[in-house]
C-alpha atoms as a PDB file:
ATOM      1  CA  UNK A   1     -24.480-175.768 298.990  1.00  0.00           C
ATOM      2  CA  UNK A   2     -26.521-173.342 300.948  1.00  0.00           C
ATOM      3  CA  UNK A   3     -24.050-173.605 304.029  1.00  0.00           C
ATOM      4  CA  UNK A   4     -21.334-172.485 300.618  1.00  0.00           C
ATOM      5  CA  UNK A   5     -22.974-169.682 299.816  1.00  0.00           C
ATOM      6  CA  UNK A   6     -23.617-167.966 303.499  1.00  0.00           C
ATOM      7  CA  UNK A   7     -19.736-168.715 304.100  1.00  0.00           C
ATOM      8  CA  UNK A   8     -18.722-166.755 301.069  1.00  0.00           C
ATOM      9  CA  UNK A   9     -21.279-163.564 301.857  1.00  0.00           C
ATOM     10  CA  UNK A  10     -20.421-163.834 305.941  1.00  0.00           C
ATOM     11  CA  UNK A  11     -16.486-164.101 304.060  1.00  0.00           C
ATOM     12  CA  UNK A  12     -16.780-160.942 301.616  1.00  0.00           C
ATOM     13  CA  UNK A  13     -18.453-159.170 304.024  1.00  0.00           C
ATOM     14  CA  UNK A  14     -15.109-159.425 306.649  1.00  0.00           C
ATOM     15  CA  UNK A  15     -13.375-158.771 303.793  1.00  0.00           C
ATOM     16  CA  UNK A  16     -15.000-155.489 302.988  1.00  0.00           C
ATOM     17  CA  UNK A  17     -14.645-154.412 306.727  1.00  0.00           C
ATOM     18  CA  UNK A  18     -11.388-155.161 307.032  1.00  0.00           C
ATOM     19  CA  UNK A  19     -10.293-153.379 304.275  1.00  0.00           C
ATOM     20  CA  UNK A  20     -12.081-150.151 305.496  1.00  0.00           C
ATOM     21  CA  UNK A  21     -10.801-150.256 308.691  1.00  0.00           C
ATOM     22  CA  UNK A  22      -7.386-149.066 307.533  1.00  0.00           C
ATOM     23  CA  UNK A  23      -9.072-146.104 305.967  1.00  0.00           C
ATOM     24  CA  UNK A  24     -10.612-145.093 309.165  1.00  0.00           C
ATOM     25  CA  UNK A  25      -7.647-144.976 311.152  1.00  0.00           C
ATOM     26  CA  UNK A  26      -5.736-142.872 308.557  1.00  0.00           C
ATOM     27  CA  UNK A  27      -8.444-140.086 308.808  1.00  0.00           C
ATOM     28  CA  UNK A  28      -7.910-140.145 312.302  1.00  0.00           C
ATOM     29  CA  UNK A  29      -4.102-139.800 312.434  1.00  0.00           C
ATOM     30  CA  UNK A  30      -2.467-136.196 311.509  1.00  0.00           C
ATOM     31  CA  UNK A  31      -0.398-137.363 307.571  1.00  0.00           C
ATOM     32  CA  UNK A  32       0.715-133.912 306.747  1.00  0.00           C
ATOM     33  CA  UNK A  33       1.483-130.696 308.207  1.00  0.00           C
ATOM     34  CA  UNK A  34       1.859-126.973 305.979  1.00  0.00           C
ATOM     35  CA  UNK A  35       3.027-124.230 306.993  1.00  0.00           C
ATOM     36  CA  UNK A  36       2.418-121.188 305.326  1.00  0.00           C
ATOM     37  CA  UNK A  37       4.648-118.825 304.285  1.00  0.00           C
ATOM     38  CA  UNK A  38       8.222-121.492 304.636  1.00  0.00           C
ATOM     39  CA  UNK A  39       9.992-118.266 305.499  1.00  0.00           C
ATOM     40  CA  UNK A  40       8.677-115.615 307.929  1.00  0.00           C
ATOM     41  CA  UNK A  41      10.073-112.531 309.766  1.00  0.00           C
ATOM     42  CA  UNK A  42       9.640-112.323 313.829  1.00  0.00           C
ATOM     43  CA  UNK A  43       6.123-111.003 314.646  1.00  0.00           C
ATOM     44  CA  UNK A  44       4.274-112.839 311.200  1.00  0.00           C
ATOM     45  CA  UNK A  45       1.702-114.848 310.978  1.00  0.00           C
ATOM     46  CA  UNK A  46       1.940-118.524 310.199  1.00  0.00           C
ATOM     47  CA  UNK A  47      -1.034-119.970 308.432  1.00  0.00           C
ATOM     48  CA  UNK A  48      -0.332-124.056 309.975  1.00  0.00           C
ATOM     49  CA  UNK A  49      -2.417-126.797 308.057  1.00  0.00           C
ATOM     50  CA  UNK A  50      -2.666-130.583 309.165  1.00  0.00           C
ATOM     51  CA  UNK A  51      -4.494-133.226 306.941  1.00  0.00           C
ATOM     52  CA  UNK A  52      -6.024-136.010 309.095  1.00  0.00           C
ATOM     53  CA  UNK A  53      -6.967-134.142 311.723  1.00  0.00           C
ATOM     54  CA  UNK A  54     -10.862-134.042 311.952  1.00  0.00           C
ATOM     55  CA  UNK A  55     -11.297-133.013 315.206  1.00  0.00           C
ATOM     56  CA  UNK A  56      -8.800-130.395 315.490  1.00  0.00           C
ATOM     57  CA  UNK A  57      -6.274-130.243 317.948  1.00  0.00           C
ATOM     58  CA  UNK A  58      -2.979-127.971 318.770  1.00  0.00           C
ATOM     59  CA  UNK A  59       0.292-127.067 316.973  1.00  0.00           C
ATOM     60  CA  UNK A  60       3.095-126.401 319.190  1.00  0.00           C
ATOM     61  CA  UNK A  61       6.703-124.978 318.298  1.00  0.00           C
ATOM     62  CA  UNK A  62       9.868-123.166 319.713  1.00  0.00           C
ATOM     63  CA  UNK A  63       9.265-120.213 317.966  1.00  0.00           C
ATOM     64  CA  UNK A  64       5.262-119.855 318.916  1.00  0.00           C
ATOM     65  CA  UNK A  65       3.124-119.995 321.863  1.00  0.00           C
ATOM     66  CA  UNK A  66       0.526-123.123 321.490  1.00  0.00           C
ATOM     67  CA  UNK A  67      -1.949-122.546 318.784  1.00  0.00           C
ATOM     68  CA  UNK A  68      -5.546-124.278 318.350  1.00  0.00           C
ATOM     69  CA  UNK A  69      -6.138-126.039 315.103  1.00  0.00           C
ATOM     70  CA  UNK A  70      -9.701-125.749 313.827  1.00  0.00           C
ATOM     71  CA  UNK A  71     -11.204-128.428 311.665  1.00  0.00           C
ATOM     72  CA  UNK A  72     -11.934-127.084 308.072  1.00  0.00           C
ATOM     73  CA  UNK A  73     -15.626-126.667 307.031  1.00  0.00           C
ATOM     74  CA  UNK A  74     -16.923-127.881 310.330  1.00  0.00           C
ATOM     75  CA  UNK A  75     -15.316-131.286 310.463  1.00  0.00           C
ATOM     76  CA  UNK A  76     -18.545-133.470 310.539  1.00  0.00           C
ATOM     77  CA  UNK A  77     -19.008-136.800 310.124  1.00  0.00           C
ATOM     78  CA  UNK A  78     -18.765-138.494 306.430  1.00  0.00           C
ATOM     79  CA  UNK A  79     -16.170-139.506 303.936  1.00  0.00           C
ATOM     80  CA  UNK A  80     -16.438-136.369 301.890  1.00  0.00           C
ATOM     81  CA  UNK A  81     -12.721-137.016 300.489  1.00  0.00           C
ATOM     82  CA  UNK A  82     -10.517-134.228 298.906  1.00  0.00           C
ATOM     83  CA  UNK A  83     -13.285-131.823 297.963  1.00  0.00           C
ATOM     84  CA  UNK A  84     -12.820-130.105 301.576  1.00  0.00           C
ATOM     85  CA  UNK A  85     -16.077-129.480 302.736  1.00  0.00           C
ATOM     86  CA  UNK A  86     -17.840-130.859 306.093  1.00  0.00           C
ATOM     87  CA  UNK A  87     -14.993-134.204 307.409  1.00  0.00           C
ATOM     88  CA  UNK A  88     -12.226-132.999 305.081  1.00  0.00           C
ATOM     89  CA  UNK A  89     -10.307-134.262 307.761  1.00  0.00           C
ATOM     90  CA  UNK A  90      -7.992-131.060 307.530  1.00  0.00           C
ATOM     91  CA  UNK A  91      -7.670-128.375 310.255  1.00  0.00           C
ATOM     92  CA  UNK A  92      -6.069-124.978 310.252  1.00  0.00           C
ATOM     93  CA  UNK A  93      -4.529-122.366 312.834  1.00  0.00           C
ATOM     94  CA  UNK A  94      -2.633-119.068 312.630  1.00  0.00           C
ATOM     95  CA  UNK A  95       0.228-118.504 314.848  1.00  0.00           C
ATOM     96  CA  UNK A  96       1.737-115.568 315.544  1.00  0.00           C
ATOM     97  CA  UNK A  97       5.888-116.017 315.514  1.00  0.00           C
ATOM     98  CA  UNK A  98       7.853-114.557 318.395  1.00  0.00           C
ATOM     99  CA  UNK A  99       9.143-111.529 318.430  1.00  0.00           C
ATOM    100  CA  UNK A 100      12.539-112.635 320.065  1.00  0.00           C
ATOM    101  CA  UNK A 101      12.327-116.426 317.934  1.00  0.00           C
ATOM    102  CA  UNK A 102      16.141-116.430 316.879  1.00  0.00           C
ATOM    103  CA  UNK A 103      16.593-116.573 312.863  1.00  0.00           C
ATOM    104  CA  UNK A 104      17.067-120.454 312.145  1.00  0.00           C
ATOM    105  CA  UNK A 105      14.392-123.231 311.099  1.00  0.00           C
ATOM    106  CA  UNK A 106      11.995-125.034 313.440  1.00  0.00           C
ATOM    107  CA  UNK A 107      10.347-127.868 313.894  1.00  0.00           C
ATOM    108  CA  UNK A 108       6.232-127.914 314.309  1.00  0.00           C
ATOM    109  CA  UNK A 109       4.211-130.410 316.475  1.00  0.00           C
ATOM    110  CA  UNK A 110       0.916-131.086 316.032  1.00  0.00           C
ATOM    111  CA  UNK A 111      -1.405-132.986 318.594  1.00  0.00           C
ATOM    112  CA  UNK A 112      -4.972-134.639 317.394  1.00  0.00           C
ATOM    113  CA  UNK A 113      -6.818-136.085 319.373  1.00  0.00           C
ATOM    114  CA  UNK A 114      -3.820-137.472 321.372  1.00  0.00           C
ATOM    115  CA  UNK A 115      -1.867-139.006 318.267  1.00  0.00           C
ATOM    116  CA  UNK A 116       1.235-136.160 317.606  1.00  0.00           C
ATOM    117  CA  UNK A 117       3.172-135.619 314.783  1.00  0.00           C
ATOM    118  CA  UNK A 118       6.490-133.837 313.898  1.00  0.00           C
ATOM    119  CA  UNK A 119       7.668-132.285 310.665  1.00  0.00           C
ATOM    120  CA  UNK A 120      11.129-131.062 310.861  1.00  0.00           C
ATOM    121  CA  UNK A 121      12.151-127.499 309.866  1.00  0.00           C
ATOM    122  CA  UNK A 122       8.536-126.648 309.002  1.00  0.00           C
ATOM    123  CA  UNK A 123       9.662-123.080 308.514  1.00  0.00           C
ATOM    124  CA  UNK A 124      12.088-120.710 308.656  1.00  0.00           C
ATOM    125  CA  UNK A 125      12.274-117.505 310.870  1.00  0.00           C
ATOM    126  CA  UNK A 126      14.940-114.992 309.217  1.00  0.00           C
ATOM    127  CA  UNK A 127      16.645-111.912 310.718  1.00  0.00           C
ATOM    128  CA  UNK A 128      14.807-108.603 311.019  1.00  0.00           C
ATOM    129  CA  UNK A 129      16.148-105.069 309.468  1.00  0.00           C
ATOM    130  CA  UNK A 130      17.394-102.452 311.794  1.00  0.00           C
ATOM    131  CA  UNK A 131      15.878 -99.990 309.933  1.00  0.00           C
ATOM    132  CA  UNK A 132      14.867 -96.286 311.434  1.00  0.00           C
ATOM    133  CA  UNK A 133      17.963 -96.237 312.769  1.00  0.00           C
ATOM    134  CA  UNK A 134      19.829 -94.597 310.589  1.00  0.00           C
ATOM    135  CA  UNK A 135      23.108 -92.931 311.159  1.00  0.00           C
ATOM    136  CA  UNK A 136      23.044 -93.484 314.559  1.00  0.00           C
ATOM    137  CA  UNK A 137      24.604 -96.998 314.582  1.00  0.00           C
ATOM    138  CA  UNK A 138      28.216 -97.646 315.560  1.00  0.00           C
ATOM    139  CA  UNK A 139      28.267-100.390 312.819  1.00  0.00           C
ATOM    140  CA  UNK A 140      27.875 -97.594 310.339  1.00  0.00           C
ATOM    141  CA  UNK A 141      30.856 -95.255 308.442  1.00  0.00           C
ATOM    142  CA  UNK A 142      33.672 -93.606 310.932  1.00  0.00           C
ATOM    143  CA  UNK A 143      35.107 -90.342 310.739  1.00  0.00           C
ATOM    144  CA  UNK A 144      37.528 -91.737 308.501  1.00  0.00           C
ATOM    145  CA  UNK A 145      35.423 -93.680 305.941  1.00  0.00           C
ATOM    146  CA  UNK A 146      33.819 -90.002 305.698  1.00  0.00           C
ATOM    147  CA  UNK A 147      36.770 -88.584 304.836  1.00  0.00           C
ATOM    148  CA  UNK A 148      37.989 -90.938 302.471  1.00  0.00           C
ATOM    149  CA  UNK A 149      34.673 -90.646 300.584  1.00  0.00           C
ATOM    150  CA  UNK A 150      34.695 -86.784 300.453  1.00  0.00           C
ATOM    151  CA  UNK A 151      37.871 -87.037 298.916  1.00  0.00           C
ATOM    152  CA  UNK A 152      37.011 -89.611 296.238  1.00  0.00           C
ATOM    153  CA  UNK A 153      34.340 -87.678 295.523  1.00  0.00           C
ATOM    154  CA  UNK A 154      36.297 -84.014 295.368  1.00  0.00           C
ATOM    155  CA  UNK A 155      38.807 -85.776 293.245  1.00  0.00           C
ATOM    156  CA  UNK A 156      36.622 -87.072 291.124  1.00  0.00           C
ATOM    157  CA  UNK A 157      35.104 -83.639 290.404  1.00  0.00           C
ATOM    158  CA  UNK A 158      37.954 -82.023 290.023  1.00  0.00           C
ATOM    159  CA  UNK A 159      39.311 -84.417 287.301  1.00  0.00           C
ATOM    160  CA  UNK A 160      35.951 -84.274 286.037  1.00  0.00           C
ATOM    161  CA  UNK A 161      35.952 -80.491 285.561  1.00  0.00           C
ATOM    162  CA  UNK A 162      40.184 -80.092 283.981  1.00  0.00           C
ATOM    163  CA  UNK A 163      38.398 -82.819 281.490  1.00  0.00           C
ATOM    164  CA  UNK A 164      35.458 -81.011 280.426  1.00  0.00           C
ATOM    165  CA  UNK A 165      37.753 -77.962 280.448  1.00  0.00           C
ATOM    166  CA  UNK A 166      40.577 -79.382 277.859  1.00  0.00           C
ATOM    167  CA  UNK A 167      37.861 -80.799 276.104  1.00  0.00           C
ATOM    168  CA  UNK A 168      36.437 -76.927 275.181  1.00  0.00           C
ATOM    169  CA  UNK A 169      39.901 -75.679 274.974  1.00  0.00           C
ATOM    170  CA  UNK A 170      40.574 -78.365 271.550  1.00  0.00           C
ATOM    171  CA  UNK A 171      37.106 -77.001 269.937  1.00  0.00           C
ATOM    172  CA  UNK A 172      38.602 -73.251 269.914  1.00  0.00           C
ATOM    173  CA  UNK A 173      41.567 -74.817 268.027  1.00  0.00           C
END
């Protein structure tokens, strides 16, 4: 009986380890990776956020130079869950975004503690504006378009005006 009893502690005991182990390993291993804004112009800042990474690590990407990934409210020791606070298990960088990084989405990898992860088309870096430019282009209007306008616009007047004019002319009537 006795030799019963010790086999089913020593038993639930194992049992309760081995089920925690799992658990341990997951906090350990990067599970998700954010990045903030999804769509960003050359030059912005990317706000980059991986769960399960308590030790902080680096986030690497085509479009950035190699940023360092901070752990979230210090990253101490303790199951503290998803309240955030001190072994969160979360960690957070900003990267600045190239200012020659082609429009077109890319990918972000994150290293922690030697285990990496990839998420695909993490974000998106869109075209910039040409803008100060103005009239100066050679994309912009020819001499011709300019003409064409002017005309339009003359035309329009004039018609505008003979309108308005036979208009008056019917109230004298």
């Amino acid at each position: 009986m006795r030799n019963t009893r010790a086999l089913a502690v020593a038993g639930a005991a194992v049992a309760a380890l081995g089920l925690s182990a799992p658990a341990a390993v997951a906090w350990e291993t990067p599970s998700n990776i954010t990045a903030l804004p999804s769509v960003i112009a050359p030059g912005g800042q990317l706000t980059i956020t991986v769960d399960g990474c308590r030790s902080g690590g680096t986030a690497t990407s085509n479009a950035f130079s190699p940023t360092r990934l901070s752990p979230v409210g210090g990253g101490g020791k303790g199951n503290e869950g998803d309240r955030g606070g001190a072994g969160s298990g979360t960690a957070r960088g900003t990267a600045v975004i190239n200012s020659n990084a082609r429009p077109g989405p890319y990918d972000i990898t994150v290293d922690c503690g030697g285990r990496t992860m990839t998420k695909p088309q993490a974000f998106t870096v869109i075209g910039g504006v040409r803008g100060g430019i103005g009239g100066s282009t050679t994309t912009g209007a020819t001499p011709t378009d300019v003409a064409i306008g002017g005309g339009l616009v003359a035309a329009a007047v004039v018609g505008g005006g003979v309108f308005w004019m036979r208009r008056r002319a019917e109230r004298r009537i």
